[in-house]
Protein backbone atom coordinates (compact mmCIF):
# COMPACT_ATOMS: atom_id res chain seq x y z
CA UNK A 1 208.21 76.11 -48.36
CA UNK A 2 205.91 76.81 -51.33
CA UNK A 3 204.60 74.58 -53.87
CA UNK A 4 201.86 74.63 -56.43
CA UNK A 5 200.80 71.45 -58.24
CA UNK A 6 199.61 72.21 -61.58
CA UNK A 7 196.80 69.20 -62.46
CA UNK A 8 196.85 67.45 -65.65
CA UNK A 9 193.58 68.66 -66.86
CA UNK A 10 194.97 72.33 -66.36
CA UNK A 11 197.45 71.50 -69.22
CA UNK A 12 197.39 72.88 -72.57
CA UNK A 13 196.40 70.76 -75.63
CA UNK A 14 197.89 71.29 -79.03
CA UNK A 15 196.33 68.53 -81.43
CA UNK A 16 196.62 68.41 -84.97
CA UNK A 17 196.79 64.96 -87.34
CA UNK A 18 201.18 64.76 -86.74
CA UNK A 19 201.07 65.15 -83.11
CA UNK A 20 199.33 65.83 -80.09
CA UNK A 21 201.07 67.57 -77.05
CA UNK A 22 200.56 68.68 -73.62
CA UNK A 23 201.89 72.04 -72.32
CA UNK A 24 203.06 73.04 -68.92
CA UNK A 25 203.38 76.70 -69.28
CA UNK A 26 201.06 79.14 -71.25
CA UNK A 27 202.91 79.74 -74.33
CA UNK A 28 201.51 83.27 -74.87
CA UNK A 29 198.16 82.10 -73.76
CA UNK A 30 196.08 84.70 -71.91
CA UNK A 31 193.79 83.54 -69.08
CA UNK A 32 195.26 80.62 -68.56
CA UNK A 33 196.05 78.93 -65.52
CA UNK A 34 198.84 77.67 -66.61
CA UNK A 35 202.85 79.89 -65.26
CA UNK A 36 204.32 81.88 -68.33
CA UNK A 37 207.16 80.58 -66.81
CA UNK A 38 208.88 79.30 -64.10
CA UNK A 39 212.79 80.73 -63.34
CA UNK A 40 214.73 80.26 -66.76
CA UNK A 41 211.89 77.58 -67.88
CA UNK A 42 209.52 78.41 -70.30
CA UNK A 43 208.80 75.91 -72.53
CA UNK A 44 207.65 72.32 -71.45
CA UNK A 45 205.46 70.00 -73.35
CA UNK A 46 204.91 66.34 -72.98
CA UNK A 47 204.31 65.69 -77.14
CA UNK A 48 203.17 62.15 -78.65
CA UNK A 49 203.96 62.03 -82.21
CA UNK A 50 201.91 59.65 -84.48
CA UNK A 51 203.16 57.58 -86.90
CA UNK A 52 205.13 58.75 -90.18
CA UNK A 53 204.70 62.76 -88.32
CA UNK A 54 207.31 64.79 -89.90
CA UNK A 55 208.11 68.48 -89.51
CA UNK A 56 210.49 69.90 -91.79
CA UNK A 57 213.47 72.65 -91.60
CA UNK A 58 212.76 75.25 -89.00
CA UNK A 59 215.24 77.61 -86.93
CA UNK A 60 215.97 78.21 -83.06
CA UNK A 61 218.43 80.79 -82.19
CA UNK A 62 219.46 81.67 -78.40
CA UNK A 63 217.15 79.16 -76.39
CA UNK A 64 218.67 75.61 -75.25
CA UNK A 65 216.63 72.90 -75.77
CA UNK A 66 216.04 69.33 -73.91
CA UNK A 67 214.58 66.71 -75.48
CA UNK A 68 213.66 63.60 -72.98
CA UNK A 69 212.66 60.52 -74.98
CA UNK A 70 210.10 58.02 -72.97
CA UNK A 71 209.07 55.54 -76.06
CA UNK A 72 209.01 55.47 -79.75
CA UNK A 73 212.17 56.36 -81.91
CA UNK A 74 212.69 59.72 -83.79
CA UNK A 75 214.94 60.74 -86.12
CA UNK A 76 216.71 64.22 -86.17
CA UNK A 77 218.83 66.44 -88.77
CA UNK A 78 220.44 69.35 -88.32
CA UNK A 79 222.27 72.57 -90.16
CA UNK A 80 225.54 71.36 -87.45
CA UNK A 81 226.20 68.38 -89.47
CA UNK A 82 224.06 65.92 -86.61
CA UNK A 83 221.81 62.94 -88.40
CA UNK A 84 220.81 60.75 -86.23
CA UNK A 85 217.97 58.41 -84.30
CA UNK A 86 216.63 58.98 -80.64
CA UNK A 87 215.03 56.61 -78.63
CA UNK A 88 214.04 55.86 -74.77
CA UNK A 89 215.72 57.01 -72.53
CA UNK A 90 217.99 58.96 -74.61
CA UNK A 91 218.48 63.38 -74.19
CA UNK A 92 219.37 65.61 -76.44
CA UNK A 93 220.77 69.30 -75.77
CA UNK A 94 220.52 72.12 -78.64
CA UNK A 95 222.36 74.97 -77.58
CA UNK A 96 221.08 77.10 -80.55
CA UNK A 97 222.96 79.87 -79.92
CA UNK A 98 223.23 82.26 -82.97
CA UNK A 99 221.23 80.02 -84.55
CA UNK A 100 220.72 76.22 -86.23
CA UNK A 101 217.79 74.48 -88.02
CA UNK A 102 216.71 70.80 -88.03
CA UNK A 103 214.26 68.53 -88.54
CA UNK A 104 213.13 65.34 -87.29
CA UNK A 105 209.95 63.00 -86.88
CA UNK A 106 208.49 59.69 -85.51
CA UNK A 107 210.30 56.90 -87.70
CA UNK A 108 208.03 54.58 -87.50
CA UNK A 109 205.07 53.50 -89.79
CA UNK A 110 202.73 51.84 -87.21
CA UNK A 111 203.50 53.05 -83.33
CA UNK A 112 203.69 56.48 -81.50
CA UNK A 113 206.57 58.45 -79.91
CA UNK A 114 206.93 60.11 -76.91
CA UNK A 115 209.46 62.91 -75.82
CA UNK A 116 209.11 66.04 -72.88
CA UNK A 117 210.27 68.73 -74.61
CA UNK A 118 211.90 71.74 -72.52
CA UNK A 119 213.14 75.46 -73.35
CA UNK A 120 215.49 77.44 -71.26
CA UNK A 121 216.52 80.77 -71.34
CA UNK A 122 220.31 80.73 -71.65
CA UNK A 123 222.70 82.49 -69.44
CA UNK A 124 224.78 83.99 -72.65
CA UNK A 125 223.60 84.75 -75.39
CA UNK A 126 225.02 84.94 -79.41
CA UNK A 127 227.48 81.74 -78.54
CA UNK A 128 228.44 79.06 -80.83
CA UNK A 129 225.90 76.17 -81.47
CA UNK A 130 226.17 72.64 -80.99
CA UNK A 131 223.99 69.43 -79.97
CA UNK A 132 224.98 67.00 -77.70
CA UNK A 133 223.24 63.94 -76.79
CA UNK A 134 223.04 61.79 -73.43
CA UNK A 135 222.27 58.25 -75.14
CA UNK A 136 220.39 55.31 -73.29
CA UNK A 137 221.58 54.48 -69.63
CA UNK A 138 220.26 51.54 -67.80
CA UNK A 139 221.47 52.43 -64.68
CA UNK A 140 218.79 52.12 -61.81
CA UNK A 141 219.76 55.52 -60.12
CA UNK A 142 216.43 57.14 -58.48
CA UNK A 143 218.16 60.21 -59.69
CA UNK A 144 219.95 60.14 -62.93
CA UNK A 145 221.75 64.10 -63.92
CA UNK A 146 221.22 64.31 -67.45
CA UNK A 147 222.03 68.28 -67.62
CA UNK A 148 224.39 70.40 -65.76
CA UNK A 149 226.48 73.96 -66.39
CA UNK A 150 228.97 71.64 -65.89
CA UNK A 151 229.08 68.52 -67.00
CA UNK A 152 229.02 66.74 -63.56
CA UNK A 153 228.44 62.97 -64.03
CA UNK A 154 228.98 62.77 -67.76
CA UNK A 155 225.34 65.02 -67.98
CA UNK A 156 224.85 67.58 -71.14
CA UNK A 157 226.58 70.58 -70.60
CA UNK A 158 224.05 73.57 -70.53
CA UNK A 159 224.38 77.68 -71.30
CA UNK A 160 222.16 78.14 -67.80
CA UNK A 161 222.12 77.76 -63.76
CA UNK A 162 220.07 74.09 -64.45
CA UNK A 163 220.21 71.07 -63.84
CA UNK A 164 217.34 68.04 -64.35
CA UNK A 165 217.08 64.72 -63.81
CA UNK A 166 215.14 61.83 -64.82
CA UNK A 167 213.82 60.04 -61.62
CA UNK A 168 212.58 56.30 -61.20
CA UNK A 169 211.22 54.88 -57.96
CA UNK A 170 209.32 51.80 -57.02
CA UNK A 171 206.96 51.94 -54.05
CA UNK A 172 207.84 53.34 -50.80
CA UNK A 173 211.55 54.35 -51.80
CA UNK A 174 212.19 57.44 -51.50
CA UNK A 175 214.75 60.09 -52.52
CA UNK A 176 216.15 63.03 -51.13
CA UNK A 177 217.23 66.62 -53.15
CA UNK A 178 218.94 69.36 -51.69
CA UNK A 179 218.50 72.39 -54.12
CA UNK A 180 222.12 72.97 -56.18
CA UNK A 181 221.77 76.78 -55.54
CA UNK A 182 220.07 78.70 -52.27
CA UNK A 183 216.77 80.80 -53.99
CA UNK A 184 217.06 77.60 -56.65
CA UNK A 185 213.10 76.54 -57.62
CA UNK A 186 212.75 72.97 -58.39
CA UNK A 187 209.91 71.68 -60.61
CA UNK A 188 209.22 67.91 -60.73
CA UNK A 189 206.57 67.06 -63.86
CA UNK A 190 205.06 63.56 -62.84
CA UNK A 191 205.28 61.14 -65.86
CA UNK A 192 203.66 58.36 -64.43
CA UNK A 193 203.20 56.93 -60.91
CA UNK A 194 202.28 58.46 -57.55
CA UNK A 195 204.44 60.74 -55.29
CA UNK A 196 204.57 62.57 -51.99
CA UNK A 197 207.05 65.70 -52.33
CA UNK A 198 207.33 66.79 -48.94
CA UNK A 199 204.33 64.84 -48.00
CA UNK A 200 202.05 67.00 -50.88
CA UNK A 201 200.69 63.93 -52.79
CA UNK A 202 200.72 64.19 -56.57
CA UNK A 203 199.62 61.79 -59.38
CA UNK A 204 200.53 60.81 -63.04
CA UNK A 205 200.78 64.38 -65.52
CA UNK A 206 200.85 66.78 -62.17
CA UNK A 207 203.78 69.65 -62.15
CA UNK A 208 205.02 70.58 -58.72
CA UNK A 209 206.53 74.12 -58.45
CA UNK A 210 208.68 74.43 -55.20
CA UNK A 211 210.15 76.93 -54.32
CA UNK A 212 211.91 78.91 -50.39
CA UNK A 213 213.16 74.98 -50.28
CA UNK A 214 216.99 73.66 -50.42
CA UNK A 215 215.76 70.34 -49.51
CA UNK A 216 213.25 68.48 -50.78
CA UNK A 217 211.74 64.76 -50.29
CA UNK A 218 210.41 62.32 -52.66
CA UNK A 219 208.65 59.66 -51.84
CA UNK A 220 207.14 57.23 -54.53
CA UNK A 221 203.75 55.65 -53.73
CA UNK A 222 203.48 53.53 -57.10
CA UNK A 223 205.70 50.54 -58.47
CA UNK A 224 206.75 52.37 -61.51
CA UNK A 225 206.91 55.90 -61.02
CA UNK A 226 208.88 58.07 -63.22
CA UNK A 227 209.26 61.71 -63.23
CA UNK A 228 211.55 64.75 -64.18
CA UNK A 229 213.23 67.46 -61.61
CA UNK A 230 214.50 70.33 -62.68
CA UNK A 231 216.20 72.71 -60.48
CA UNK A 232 216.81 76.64 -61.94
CA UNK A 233 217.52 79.97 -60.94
CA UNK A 234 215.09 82.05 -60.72
């Protein structure tokens, strides 16, 4: 096995008076700790948007894009005919295809939102575009599937070898992951809480990159630890 924890103080900061968001990978940053990428993931920031932030029209074409809301609501409006609000817990899947625009913001006057926001490569390009959205579930699963290539368990249905999950533990349970594809990498960004991944200890805003694993174990050493997994060819 291999794995590289990337600590939260080796994270990118964007900052500007709508938003302020943390980045995983370098984003066309030179000398930079930080992976360009990792597999088919490129993109993956954890963004807090202040009150009344708005950004306007803008256009994505041939990259899918998850959206994992942790607090706050937002609102979002696309070219496809979508207008509607996000909030906890709810996912949202742009498949942009040959290409859509939207908008969207923090709808409140008074209190922040939250959302990890992920880009993947697709596996075709130049297809149709749509958005599909995963809203809340309350189930207590340690591993909820929110995205699949094929819709397994009512997930998002994604142009790409991935799947994620959001995971919730308490303290001292403990969930095991055998890796959907042999070669797979799995990364598991830390959104609060402590956990052991195959006894490597991690805390709150680490990335784990694993990878020459097909099974992994996670092991929660906090009451409320939350956390996503992604698992992607590479």
């Amino acid at each position: 096995m291999a794995i590289k924890i990337l600590a939260p103080q080796s994270r990118g900061l964007m900052e500007n008076e709508v938003f302020k968001g943390h980045t995983v990978f370098s984003n066309g940053m030179t000398n930079t700790p930080r992976p360009d990428a990792f597999g088919t993931v490129y993109v993956f920031n954890d963004d807090i948007l202040y009150p009344k932030s708005f950004l306007g029209m803008h256009p994505h074409k041939n990259v899918e894009i998850v959206t994992i809301m942790l607090s706050g609501i937002e609102s979002h409006k696309d070219t496809l005919g979508v207008h509607e609000n996000y909030s906890a817990g709810d996912v949202q899947l742009i498949s942009s295809g040959t290409g859509v625009l939207h908008e969207g913001g923090n709808v409140s006057d008074v209190e922040d939102a939250r959302h990890l926001q992920i880009w993947i490569a697709p596996k075709q390009l130049g297809l149709v575009p749509k958005v599909q959205v995963k809203k809340t579930d309350k189930t207590e699963d340690a591993l909820l599937l929110v995205v699949s290539p094929n819709s397994t368990q009512q997930s998002l249905k994604i142009n790409q070898e991935v799947w994620i999950y959001k995971g919730k533990l308490t303290s001292n349970q403990q969930t095991n992951y055998q890796v959907q594809l042999s070669g797979n990498g799995v990364m598991i960004y830390l959104i609060e809480g402590i956990l052991n991944i195959n006894s490597v200890e991690i805390q709150g805003g680490c990335t784990a990159f694993v990878t020459d694993e097909d099974f992994i174990e996670v092991l929660s050493k906090d009451d409320h630890t939350t956390f996503v997994l992604i698992d992607t060819v590479m």
